[in-house]
C-alpha atoms as a PDB file:
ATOM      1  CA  UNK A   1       0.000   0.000   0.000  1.00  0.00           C
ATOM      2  CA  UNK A   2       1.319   3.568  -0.753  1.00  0.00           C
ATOM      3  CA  UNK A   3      -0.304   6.608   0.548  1.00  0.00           C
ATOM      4  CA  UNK A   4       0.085  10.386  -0.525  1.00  0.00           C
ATOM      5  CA  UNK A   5      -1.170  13.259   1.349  1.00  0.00           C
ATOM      6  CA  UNK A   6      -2.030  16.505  -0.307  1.00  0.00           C
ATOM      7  CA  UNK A   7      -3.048  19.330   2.231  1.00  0.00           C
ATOM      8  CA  UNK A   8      -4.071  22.501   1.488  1.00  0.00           C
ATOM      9  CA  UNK A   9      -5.067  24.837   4.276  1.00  0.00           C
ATOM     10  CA  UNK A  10      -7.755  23.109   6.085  1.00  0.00           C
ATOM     11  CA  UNK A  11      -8.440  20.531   3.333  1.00  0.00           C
ATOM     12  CA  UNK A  12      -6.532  17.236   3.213  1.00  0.00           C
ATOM     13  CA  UNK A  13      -6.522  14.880   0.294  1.00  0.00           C
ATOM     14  CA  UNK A  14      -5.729  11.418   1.118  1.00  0.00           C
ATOM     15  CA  UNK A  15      -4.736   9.136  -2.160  1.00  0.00           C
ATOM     16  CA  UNK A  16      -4.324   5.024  -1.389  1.00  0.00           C
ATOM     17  CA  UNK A  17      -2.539   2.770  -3.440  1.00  0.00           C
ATOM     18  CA  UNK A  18      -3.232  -1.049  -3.102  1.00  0.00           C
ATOM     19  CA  UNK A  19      -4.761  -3.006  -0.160  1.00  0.00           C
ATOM     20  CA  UNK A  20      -6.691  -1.948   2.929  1.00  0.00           C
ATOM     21  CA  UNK A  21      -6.525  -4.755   5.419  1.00  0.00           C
ATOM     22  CA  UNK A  22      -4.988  -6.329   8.508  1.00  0.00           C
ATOM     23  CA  UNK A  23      -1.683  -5.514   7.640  1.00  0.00           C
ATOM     24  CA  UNK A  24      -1.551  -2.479   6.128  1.00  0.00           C
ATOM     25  CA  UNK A  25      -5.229  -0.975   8.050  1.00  0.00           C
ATOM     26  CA  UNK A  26      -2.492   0.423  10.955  1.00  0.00           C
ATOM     27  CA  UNK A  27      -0.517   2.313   8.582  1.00  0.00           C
ATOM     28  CA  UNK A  28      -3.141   3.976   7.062  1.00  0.00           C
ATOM     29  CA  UNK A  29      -4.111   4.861  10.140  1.00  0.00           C
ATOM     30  CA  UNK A  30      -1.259   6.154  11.631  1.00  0.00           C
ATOM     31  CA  UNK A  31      -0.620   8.294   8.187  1.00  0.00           C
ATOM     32  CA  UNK A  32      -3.742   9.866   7.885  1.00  0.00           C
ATOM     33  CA  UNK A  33      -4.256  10.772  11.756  1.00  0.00           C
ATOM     34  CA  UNK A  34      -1.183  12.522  12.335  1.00  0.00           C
ATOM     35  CA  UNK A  35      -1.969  15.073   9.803  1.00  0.00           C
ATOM     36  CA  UNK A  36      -5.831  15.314  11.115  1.00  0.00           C
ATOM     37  CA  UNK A  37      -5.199  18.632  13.086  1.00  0.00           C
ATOM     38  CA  UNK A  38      -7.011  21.617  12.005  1.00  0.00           C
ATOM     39  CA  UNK A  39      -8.429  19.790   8.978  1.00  0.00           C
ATOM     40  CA  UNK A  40     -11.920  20.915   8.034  1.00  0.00           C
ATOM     41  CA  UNK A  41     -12.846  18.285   4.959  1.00  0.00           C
ATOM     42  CA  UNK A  42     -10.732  14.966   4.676  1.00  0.00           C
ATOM     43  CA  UNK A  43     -11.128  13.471   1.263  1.00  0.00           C
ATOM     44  CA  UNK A  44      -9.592   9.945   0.521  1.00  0.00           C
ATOM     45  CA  UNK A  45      -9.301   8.890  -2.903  1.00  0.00           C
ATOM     46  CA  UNK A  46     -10.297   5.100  -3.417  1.00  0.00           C
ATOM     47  CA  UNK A  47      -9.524   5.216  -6.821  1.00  0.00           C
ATOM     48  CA  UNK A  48      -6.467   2.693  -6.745  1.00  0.00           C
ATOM     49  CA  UNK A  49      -8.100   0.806  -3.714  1.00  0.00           C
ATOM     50  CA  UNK A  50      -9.067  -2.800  -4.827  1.00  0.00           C
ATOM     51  CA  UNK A  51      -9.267  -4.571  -1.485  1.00  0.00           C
ATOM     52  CA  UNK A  52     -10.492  -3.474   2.124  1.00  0.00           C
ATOM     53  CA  UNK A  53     -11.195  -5.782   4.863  1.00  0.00           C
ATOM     54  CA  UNK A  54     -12.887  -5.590   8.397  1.00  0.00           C
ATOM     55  CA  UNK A  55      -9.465  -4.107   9.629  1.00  0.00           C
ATOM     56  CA  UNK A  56      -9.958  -0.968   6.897  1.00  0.00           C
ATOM     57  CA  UNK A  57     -13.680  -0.843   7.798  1.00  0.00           C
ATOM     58  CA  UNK A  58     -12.852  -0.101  11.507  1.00  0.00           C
ATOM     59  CA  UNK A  59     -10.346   2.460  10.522  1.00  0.00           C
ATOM     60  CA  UNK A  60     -12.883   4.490   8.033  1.00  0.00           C
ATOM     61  CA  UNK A  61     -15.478   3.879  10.961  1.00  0.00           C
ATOM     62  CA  UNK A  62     -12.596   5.387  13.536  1.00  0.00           C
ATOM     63  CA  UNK A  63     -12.067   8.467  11.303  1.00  0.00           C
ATOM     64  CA  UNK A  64     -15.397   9.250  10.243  1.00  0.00           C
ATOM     65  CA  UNK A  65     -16.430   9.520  14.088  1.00  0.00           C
ATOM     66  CA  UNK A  66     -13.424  12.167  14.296  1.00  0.00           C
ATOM     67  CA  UNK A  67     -14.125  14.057  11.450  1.00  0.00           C
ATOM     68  CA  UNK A  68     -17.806  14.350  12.435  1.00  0.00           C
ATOM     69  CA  UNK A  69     -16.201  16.362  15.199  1.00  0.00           C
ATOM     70  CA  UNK A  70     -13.981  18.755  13.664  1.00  0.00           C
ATOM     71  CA  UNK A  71     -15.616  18.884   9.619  1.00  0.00           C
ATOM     72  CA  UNK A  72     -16.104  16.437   7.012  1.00  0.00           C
ATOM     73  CA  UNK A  73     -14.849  13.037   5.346  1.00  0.00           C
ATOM     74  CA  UNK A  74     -15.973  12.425   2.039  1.00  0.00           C
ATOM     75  CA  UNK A  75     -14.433   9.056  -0.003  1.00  0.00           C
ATOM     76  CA  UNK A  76     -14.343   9.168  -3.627  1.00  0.00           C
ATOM     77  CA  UNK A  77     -14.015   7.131  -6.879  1.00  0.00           C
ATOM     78  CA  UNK A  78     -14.730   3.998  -4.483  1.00  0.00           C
ATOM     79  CA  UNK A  79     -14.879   0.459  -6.949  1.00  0.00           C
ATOM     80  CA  UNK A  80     -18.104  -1.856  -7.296  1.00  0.00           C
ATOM     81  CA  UNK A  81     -15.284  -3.703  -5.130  1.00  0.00           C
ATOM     82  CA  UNK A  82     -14.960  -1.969  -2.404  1.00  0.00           C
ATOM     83  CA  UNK A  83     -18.811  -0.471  -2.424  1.00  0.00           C
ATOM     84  CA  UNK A  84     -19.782  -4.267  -2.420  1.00  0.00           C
ATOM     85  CA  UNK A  85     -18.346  -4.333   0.942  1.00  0.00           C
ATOM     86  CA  UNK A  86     -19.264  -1.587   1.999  1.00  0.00           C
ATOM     87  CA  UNK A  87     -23.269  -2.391   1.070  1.00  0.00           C
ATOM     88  CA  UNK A  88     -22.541  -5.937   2.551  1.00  0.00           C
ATOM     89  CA  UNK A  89     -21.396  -4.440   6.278  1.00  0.00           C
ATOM     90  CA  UNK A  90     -24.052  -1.503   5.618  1.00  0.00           C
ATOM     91  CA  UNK A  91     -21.023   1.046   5.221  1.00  0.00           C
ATOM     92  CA  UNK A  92     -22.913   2.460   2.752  1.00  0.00           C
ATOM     93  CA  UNK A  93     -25.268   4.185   4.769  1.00  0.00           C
ATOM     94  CA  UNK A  94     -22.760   5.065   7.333  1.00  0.00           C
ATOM     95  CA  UNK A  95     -20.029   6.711   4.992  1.00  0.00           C
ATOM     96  CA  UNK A  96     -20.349   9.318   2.687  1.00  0.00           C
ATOM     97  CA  UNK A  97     -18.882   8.341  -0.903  1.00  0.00           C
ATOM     98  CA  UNK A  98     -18.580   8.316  -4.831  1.00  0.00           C
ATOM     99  CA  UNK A  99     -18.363   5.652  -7.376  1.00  0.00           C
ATOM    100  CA  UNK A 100     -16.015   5.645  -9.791  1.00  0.00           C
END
């Protein structure tokens, strides 16, 4: 998994590369939380996302419940992969996303 940040003033732009699960759901994490202060709207581009397990759901969950506090998350370009699981584990009414 690769991750690039793109922040600019209170907007941050998360970008994910690969795999979202048990291994890598502590990274992601860790990268996007640290840069979490004074951020108004989080955006994290799915685009390149393929997989995301249980592991990734509890981090999205995790965030989400921050942001609600501070601004807005907002996913985007999210695969019928990934939005599969998300309907499946009712995600989809939880999170607020795009489709590719």
């Amino acid at each position: 998994m690769n991750i690039k940040k793109v922040k600019n003033g209170t907007d941050l732009t998360i970008l994910v590369n690969g795999r979202i699960d048990t291994v890598t759901a502590p990274e992601f994490e860790s990268a996007v939380k640290t840069e979490l202060d004074g951020v108004k709207a989080l955006t994290i581009d799915f685009k390149n996302v393929n997989y995301i397990s249980s592991a990734g759901l509890r981090v999205l969950l995790s965030l989400q419940k921050k942001m609600m506090k501070q601004g807005e998350m907002k996913l985007i370009n999210v695969s019928d992969t990934v939005n599969d699981v998300f309907e499946v584990t009712g995600f989809d009414e939880i999170l607020n996303y795009d489709m590719m």
